[in-house]
C-alpha atoms as a PDB file:
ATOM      1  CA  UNK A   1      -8.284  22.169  -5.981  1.00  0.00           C
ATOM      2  CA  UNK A   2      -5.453  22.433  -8.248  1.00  0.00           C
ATOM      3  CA  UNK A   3      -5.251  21.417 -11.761  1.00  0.00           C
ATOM      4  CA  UNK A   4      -2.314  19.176 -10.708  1.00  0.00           C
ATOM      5  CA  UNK A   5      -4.263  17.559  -8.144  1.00  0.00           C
ATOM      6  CA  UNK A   6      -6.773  17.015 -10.626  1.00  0.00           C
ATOM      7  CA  UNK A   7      -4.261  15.336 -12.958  1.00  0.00           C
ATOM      8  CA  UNK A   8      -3.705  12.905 -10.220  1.00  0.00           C
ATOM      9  CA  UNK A   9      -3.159   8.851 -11.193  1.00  0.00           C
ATOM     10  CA  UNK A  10      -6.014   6.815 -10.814  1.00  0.00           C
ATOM     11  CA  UNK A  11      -4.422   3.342 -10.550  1.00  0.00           C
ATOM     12  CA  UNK A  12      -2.149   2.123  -7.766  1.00  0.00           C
ATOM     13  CA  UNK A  13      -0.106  -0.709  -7.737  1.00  0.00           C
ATOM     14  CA  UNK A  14      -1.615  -3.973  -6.207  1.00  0.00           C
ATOM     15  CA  UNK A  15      -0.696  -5.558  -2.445  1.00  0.00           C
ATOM     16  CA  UNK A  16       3.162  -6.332  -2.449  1.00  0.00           C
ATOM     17  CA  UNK A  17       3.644  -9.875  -2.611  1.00  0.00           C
ATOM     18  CA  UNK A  18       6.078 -11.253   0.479  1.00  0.00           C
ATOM     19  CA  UNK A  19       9.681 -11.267  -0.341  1.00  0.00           C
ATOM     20  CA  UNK A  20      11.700 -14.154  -1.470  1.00  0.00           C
ATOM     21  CA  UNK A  21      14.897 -13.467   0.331  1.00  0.00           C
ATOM     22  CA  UNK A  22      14.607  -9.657   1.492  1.00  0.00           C
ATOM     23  CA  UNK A  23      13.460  -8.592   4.670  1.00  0.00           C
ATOM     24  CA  UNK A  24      10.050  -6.486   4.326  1.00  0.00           C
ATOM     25  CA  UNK A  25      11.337  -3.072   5.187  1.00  0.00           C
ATOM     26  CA  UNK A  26      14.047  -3.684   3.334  1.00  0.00           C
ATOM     27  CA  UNK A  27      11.848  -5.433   0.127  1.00  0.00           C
ATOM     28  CA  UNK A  28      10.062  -1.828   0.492  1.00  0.00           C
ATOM     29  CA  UNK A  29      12.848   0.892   0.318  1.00  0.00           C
ATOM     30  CA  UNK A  30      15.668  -0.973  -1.705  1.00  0.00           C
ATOM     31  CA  UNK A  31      14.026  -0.032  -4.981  1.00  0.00           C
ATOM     32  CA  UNK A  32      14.137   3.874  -3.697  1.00  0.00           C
ATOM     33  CA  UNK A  33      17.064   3.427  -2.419  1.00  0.00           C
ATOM     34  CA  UNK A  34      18.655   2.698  -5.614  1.00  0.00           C
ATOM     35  CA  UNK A  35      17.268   5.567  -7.419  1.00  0.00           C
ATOM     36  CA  UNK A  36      18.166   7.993  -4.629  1.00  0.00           C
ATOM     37  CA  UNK A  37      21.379   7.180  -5.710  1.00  0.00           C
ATOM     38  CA  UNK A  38      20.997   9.160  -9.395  1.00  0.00           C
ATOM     39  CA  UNK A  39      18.361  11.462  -7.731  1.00  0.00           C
ATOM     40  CA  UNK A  40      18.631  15.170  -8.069  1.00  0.00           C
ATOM     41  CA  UNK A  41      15.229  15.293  -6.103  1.00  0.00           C
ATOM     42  CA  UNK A  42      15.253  12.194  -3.223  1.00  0.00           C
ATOM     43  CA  UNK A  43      18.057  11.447  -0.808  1.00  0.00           C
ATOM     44  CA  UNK A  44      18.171   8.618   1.932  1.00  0.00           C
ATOM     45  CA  UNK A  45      19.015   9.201   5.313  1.00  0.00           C
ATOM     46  CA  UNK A  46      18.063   5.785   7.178  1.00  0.00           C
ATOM     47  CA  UNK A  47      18.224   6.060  10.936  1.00  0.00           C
ATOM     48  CA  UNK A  48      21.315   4.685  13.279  1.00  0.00           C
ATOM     49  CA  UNK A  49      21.068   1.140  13.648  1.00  0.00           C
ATOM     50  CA  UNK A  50      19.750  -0.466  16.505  1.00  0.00           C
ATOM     51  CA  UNK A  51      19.991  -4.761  17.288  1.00  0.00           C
ATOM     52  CA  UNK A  52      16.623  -6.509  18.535  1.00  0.00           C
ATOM     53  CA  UNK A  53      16.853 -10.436  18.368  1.00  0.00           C
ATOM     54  CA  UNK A  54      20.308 -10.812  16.855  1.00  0.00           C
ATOM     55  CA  UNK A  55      19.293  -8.405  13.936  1.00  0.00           C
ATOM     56  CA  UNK A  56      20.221  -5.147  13.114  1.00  0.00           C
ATOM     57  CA  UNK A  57      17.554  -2.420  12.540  1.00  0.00           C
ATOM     58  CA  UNK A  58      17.419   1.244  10.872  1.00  0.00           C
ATOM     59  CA  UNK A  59      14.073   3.572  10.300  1.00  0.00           C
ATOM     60  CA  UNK A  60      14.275   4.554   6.414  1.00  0.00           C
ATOM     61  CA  UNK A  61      13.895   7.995   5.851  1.00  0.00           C
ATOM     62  CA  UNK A  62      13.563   9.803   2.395  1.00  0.00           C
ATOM     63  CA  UNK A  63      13.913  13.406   1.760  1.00  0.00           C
ATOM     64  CA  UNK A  64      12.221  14.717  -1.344  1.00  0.00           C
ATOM     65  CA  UNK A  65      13.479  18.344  -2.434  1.00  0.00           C
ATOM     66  CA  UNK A  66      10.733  19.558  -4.950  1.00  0.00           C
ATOM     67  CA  UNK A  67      10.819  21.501  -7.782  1.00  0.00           C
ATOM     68  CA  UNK A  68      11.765  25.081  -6.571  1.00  0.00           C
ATOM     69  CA  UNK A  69       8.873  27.869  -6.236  1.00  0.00           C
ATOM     70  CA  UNK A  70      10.350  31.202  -5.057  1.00  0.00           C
ATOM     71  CA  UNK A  71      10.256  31.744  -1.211  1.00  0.00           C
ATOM     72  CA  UNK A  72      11.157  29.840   1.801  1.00  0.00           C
ATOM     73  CA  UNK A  73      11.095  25.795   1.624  1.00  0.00           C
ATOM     74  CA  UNK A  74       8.272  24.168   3.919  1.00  0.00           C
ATOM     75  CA  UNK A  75       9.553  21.340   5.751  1.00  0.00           C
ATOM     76  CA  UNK A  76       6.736  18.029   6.114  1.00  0.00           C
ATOM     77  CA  UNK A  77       7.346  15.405   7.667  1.00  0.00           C
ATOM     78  CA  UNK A  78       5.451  12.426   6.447  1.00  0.00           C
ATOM     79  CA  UNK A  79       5.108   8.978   8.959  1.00  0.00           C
ATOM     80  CA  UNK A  80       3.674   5.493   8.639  1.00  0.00           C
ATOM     81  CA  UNK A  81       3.400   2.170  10.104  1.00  0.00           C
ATOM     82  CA  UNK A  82       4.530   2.784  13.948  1.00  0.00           C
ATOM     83  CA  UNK A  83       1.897   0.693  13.946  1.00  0.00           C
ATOM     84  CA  UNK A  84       3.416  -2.830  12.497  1.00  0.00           C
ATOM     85  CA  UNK A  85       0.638  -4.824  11.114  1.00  0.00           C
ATOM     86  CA  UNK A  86      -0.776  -1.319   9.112  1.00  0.00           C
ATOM     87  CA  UNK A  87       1.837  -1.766   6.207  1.00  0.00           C
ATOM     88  CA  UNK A  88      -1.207   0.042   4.001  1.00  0.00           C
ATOM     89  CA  UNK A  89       0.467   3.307   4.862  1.00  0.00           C
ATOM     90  CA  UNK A  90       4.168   2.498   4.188  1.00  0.00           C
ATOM     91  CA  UNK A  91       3.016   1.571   0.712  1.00  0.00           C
ATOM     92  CA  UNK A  92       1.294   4.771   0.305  1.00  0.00           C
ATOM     93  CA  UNK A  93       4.442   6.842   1.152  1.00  0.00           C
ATOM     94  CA  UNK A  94       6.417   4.771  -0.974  1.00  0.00           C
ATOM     95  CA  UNK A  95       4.414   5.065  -4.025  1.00  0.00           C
ATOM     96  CA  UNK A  96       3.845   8.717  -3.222  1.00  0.00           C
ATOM     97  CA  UNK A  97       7.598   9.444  -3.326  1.00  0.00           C
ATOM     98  CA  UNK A  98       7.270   7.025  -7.201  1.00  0.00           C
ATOM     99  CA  UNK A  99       4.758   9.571  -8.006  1.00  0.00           C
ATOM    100  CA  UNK A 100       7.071  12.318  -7.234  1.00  0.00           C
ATOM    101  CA  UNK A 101       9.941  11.390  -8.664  1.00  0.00           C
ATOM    102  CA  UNK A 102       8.131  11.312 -12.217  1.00  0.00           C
ATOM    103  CA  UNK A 103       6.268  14.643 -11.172  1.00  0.00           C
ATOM    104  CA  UNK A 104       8.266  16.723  -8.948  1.00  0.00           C
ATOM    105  CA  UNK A 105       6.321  19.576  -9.623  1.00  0.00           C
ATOM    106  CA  UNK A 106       3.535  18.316  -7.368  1.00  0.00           C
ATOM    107  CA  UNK A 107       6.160  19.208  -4.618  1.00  0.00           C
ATOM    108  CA  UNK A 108       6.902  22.459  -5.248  1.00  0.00           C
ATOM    109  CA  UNK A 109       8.042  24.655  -2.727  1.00  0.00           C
ATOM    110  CA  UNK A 110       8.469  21.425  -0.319  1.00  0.00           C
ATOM    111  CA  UNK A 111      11.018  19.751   1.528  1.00  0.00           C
ATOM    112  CA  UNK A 112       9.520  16.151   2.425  1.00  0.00           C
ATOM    113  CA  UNK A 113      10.539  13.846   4.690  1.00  0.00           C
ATOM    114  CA  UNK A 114       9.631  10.583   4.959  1.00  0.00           C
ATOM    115  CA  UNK A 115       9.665   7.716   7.067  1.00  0.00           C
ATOM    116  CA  UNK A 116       7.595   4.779   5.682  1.00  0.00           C
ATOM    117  CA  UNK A 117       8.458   2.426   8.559  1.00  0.00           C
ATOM    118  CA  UNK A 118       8.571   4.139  11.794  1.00  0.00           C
ATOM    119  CA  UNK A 119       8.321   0.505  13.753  1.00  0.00           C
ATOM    120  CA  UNK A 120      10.611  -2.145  11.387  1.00  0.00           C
ATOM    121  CA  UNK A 121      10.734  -4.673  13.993  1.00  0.00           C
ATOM    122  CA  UNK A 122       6.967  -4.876  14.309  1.00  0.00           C
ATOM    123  CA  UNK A 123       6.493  -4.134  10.331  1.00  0.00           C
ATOM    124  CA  UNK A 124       8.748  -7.229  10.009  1.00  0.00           C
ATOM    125  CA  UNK A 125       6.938  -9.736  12.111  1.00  0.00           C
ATOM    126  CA  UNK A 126       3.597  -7.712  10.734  1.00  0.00           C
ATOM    127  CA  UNK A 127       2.572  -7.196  14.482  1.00  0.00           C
ATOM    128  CA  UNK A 128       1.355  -4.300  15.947  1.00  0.00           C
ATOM    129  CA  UNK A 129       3.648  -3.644  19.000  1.00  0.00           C
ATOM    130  CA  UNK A 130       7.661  -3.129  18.326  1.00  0.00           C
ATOM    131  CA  UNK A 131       9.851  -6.528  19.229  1.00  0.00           C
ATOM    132  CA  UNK A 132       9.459  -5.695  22.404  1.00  0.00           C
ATOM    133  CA  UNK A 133       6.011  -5.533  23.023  1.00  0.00           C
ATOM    134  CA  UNK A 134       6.055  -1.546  23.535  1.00  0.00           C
ATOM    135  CA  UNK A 135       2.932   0.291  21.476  1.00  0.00           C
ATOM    136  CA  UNK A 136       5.134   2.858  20.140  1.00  0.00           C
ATOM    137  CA  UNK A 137       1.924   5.279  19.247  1.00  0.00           C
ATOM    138  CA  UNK A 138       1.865   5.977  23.051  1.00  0.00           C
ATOM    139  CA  UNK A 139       5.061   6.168  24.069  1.00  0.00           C
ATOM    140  CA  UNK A 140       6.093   9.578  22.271  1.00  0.00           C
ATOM    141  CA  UNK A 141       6.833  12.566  24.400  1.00  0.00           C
ATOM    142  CA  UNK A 142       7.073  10.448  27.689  1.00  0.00           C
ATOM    143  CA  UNK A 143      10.735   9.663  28.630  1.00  0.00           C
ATOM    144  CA  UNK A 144      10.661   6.369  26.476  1.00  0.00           C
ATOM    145  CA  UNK A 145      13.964   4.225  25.876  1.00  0.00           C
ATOM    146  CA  UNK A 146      12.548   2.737  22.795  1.00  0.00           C
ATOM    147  CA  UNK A 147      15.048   3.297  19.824  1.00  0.00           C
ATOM    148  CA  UNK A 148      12.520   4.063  17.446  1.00  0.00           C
ATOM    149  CA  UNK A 149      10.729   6.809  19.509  1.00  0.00           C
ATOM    150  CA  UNK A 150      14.130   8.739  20.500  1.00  0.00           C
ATOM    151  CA  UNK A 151      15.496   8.767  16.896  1.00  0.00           C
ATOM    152  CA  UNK A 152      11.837   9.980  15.539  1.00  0.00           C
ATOM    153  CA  UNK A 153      11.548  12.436  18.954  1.00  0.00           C
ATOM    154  CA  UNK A 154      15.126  13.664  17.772  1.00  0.00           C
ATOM    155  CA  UNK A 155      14.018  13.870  14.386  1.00  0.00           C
ATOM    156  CA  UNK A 156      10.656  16.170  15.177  1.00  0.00           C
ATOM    157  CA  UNK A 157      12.526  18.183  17.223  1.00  0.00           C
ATOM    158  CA  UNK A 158      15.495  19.339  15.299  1.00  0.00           C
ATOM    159  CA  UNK A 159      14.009  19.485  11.954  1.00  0.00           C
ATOM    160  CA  UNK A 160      11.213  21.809  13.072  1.00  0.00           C
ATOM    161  CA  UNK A 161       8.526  20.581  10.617  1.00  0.00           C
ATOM    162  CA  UNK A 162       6.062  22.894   9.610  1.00  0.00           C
ATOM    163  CA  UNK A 163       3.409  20.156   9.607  1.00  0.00           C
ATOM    164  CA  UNK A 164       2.847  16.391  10.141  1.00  0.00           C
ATOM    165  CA  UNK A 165       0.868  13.839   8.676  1.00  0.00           C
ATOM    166  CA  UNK A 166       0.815  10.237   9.562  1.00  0.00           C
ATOM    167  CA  UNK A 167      -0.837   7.058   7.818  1.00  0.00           C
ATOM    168  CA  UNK A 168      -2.791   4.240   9.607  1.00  0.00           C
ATOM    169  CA  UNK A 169      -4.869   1.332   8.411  1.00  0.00           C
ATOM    170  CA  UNK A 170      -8.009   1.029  10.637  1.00  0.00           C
ATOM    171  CA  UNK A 171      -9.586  -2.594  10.906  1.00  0.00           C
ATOM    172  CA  UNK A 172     -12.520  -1.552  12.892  1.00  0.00           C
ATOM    173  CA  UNK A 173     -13.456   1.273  10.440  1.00  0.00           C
ATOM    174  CA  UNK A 174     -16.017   1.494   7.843  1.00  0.00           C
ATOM    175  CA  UNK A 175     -14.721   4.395   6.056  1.00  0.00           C
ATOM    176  CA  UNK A 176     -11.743   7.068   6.162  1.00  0.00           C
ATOM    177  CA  UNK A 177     -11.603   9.638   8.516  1.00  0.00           C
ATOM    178  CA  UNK A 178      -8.605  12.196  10.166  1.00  0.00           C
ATOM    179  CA  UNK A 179      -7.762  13.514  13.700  1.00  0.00           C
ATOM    180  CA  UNK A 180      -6.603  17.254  13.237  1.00  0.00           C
ATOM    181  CA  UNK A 181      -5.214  19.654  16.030  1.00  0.00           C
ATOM    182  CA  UNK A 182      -6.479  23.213  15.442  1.00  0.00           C
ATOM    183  CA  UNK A 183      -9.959  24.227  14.042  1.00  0.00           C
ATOM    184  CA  UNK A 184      -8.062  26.435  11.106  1.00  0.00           C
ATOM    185  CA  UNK A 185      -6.361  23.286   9.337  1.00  0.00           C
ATOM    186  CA  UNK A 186      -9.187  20.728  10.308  1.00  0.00           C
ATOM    187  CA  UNK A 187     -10.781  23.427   7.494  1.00  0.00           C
ATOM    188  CA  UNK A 188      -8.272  24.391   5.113  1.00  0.00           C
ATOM    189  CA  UNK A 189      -6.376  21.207   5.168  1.00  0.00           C
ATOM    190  CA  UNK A 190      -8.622  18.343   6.816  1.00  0.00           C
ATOM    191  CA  UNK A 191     -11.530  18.587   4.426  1.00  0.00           C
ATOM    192  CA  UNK A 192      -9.606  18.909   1.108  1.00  0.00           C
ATOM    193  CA  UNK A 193      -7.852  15.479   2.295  1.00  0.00           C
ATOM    194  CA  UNK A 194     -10.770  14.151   3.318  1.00  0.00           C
ATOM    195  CA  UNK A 195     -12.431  15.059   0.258  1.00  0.00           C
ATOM    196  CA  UNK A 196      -9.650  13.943  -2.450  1.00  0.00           C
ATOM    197  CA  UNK A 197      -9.591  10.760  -0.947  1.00  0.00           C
ATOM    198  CA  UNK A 198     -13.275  10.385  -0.814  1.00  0.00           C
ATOM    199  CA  UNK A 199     -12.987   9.513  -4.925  1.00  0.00           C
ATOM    200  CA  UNK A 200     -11.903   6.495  -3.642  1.00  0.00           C
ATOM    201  CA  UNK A 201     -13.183   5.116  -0.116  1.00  0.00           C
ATOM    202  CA  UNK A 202     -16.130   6.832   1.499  1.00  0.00           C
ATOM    203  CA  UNK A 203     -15.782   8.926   4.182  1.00  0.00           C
ATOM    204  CA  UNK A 204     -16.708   7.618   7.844  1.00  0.00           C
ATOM    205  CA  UNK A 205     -19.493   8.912   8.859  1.00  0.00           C
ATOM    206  CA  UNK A 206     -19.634   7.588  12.665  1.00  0.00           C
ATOM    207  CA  UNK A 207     -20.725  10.565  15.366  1.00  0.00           C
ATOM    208  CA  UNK A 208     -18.134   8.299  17.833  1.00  0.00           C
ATOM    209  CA  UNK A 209     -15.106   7.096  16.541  1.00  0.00           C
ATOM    210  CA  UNK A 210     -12.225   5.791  19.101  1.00  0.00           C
ATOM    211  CA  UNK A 211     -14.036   6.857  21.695  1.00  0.00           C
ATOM    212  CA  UNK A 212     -13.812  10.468  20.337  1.00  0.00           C
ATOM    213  CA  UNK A 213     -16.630  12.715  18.657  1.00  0.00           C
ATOM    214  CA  UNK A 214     -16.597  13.021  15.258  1.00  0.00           C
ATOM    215  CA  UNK A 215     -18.106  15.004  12.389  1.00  0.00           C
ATOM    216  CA  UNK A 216     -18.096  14.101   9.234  1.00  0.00           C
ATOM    217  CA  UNK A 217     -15.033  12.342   9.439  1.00  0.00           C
ATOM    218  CA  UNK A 218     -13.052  14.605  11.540  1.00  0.00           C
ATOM    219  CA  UNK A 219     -11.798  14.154  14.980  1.00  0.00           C
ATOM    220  CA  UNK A 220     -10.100  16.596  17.270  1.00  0.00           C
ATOM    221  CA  UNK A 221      -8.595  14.757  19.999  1.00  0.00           C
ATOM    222  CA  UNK A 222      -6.939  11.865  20.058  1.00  0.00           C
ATOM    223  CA  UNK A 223      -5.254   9.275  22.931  1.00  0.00           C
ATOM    224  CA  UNK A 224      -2.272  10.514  24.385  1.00  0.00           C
ATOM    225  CA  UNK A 225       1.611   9.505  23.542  1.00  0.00           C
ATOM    226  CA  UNK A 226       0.832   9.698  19.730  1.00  0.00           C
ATOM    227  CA  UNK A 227       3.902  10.171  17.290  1.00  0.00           C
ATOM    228  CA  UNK A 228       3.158  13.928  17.313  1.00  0.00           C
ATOM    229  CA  UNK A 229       4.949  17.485  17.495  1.00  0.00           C
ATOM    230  CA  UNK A 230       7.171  18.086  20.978  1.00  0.00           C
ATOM    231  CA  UNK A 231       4.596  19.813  23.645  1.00  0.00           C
ATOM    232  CA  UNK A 232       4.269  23.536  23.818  1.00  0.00           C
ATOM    233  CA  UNK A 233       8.416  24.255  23.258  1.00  0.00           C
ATOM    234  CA  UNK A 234       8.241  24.623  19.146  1.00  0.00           C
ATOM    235  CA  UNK A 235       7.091  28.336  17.586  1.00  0.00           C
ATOM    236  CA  UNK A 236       5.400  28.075  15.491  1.00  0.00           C
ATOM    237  CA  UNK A 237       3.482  24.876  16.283  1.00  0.00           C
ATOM    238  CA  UNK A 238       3.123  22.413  13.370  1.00  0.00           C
ATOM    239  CA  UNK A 239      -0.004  21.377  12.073  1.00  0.00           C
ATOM    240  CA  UNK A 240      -0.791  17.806  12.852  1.00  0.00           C
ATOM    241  CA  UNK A 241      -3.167  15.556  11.027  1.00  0.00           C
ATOM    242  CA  UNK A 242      -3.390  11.599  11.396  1.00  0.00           C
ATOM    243  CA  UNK A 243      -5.262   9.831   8.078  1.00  0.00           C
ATOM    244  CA  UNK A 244      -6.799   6.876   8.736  1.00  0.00           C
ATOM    245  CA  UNK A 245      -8.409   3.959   6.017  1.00  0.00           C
ATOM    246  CA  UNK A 246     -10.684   0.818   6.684  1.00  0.00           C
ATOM    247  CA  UNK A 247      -7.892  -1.782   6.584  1.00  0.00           C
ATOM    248  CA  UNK A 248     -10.507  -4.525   5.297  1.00  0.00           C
ATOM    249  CA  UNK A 249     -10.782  -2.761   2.320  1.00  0.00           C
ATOM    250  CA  UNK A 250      -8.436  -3.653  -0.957  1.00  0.00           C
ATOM    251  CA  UNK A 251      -4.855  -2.091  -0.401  1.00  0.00           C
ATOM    252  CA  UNK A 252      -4.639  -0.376  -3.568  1.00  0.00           C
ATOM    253  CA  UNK A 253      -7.662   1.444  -2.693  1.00  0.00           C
ATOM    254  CA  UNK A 254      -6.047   2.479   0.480  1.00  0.00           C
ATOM    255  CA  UNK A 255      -2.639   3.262  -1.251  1.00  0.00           C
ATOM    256  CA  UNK A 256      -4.683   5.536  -3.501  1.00  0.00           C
ATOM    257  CA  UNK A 257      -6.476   7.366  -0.619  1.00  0.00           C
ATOM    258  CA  UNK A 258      -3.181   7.965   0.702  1.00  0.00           C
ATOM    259  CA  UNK A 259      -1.471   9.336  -1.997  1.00  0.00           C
ATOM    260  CA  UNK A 260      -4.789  11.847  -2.767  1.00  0.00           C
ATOM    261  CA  UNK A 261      -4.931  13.004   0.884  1.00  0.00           C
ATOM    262  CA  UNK A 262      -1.406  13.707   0.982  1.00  0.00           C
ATOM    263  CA  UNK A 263      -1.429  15.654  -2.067  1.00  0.00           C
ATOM    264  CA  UNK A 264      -4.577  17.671  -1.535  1.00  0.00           C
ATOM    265  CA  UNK A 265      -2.711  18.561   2.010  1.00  0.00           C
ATOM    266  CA  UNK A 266       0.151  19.868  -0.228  1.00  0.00           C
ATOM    267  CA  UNK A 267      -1.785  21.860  -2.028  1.00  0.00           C
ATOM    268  CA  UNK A 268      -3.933  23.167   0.415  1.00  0.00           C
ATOM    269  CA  UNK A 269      -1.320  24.193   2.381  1.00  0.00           C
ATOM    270  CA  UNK A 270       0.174  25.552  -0.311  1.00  0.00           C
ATOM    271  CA  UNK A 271      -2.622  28.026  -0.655  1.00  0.00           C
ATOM    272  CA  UNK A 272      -3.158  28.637   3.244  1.00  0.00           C
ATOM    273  CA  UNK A 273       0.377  30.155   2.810  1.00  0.00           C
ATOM    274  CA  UNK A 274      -0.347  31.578  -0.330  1.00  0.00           C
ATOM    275  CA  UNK A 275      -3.151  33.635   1.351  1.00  0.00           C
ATOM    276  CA  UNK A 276      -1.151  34.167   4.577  1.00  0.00           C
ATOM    277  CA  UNK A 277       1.394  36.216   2.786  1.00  0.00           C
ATOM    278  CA  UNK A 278      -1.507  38.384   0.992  1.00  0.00           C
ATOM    279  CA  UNK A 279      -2.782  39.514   3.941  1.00  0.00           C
END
């Protein structure tokens, strides 16, 4: 692990209080927003808008340029709450991209993309399901009309990530744990997450979890129509990895489990590439 990673905060900021006369999403991004503005490092690109309910609609999305390290920029992409009533992980992005901002070195080499809200009707009306009742974390990848889902399909395919992570707040889990695709990162990238963020939440420790087998926290399968990469068309494939925390656990906890998991992925991959090029 490196010494940055080590340096890491310790405290996170408490469970955001409802706002007075904002809408959530927006109570969430307007403070980014605003520093975007002066921002050599973050920009904001918010999705089109869309109208549900006589209200208009957008997807933020942030994209954090860090500090340059020689070589070719790796693109993330970084999701949370398509899942409405999981706001745990929005927070996390959010703070992450705070963190950033006051230590863009921890994102060198990186292009970052984020999208805190992937589901702001549902994140709204802190319900799991969009406005219209769809479960957008199974309706990627098969011919859905759902705004949300084509703009973030559009987005995963044309900016080619070289990796995804996405945040979710668990309520039936005891401890954290991660779905990976490919036995290579559930190694080099799984574990480190895993094990950064185990300095604050334990690990889950289940043999079944979702229905799936796990080890030690790991899981490699998962239910179909998942925000993931496009099937079988992109070379090379992104690594995929889907952090989960125990949702009744306190949300700064979670927010700081995030942030460590996200940053340990960083660096891992970091060195993965490191080691790929040496070879």
């Amino acid at each position: 692990m490196s010494s940055a990673l080590l340096q890491y905060p310790t405290t996170a900021p408490a469970r955001p209080a409802p706002p007075a006369t904002l809408d959530a999403v927006e109570a969430l991004v307007a403070p980014l927003a605003l520093r975007a503005r002066n921002s050599g490092h973050l920009r904001y690109q918010p999705s089109p808008r869309f109208r549900r309910q006589d209200r208009d609609f957008t997807l933020p999305h942030f994209i954090f340029n860090g500090a340059p390290a020689g070589g070719d920029i790796v693109r993330l992409g970084l999701f949370a709450a398509i899942h409405g009533d999981e706001p745990e992980g929005a927070w996390s992005l959010t703070a992450l991209i705070e963190t950033l901002l006051d230590r863009p070195e921890l994102a060198a080499g990186y292009q970052l993309h984020f999208y805190p809200v992937c589901n702001p009707t549902g994140y709204t009306a802190g319900i799991r399901a969009s406005s219209t009742g769809a479960d957008l974390n199974r309706s990627f990848w098969r011919r859905s009309t759902e705004p949300e889902v084509w703009w973030l399909e559009h987005e995963l395919i044309t900016r080619r990530f070289h990796g995804l992570a996405s945040l979710h707040s668990d309520d039936t889990a005891s401890g954290i744990y991660a779905y990976v695709r490919g036995a290579v990162f559930s190694e080099t990238l799984a574990r480190p997450a895993l094990a950064a963020a185990s300095r604050f939440l334990p690990v889950d420790t289940r043999t079944v979890i979702d229905g799936f087998a796990a080890r030690s926290g790991l899981l490699d399968q998962c239910f179909d129509g998942v925000l993931a990469a496009p099937p079988a068309f992109l070379e090379p494939q992104p690594f995929e990895i889907i952090f989960e925390t125990p949702q009744a656990v306190p949300p700064s906890l979670q927010v700081q489990a995030g942030q460590a998991a996200l940053l340990a992925i960083l660096d891992a991959y970091r060195g993965f590439l490191g080691y790929q090029a040496s070879i």
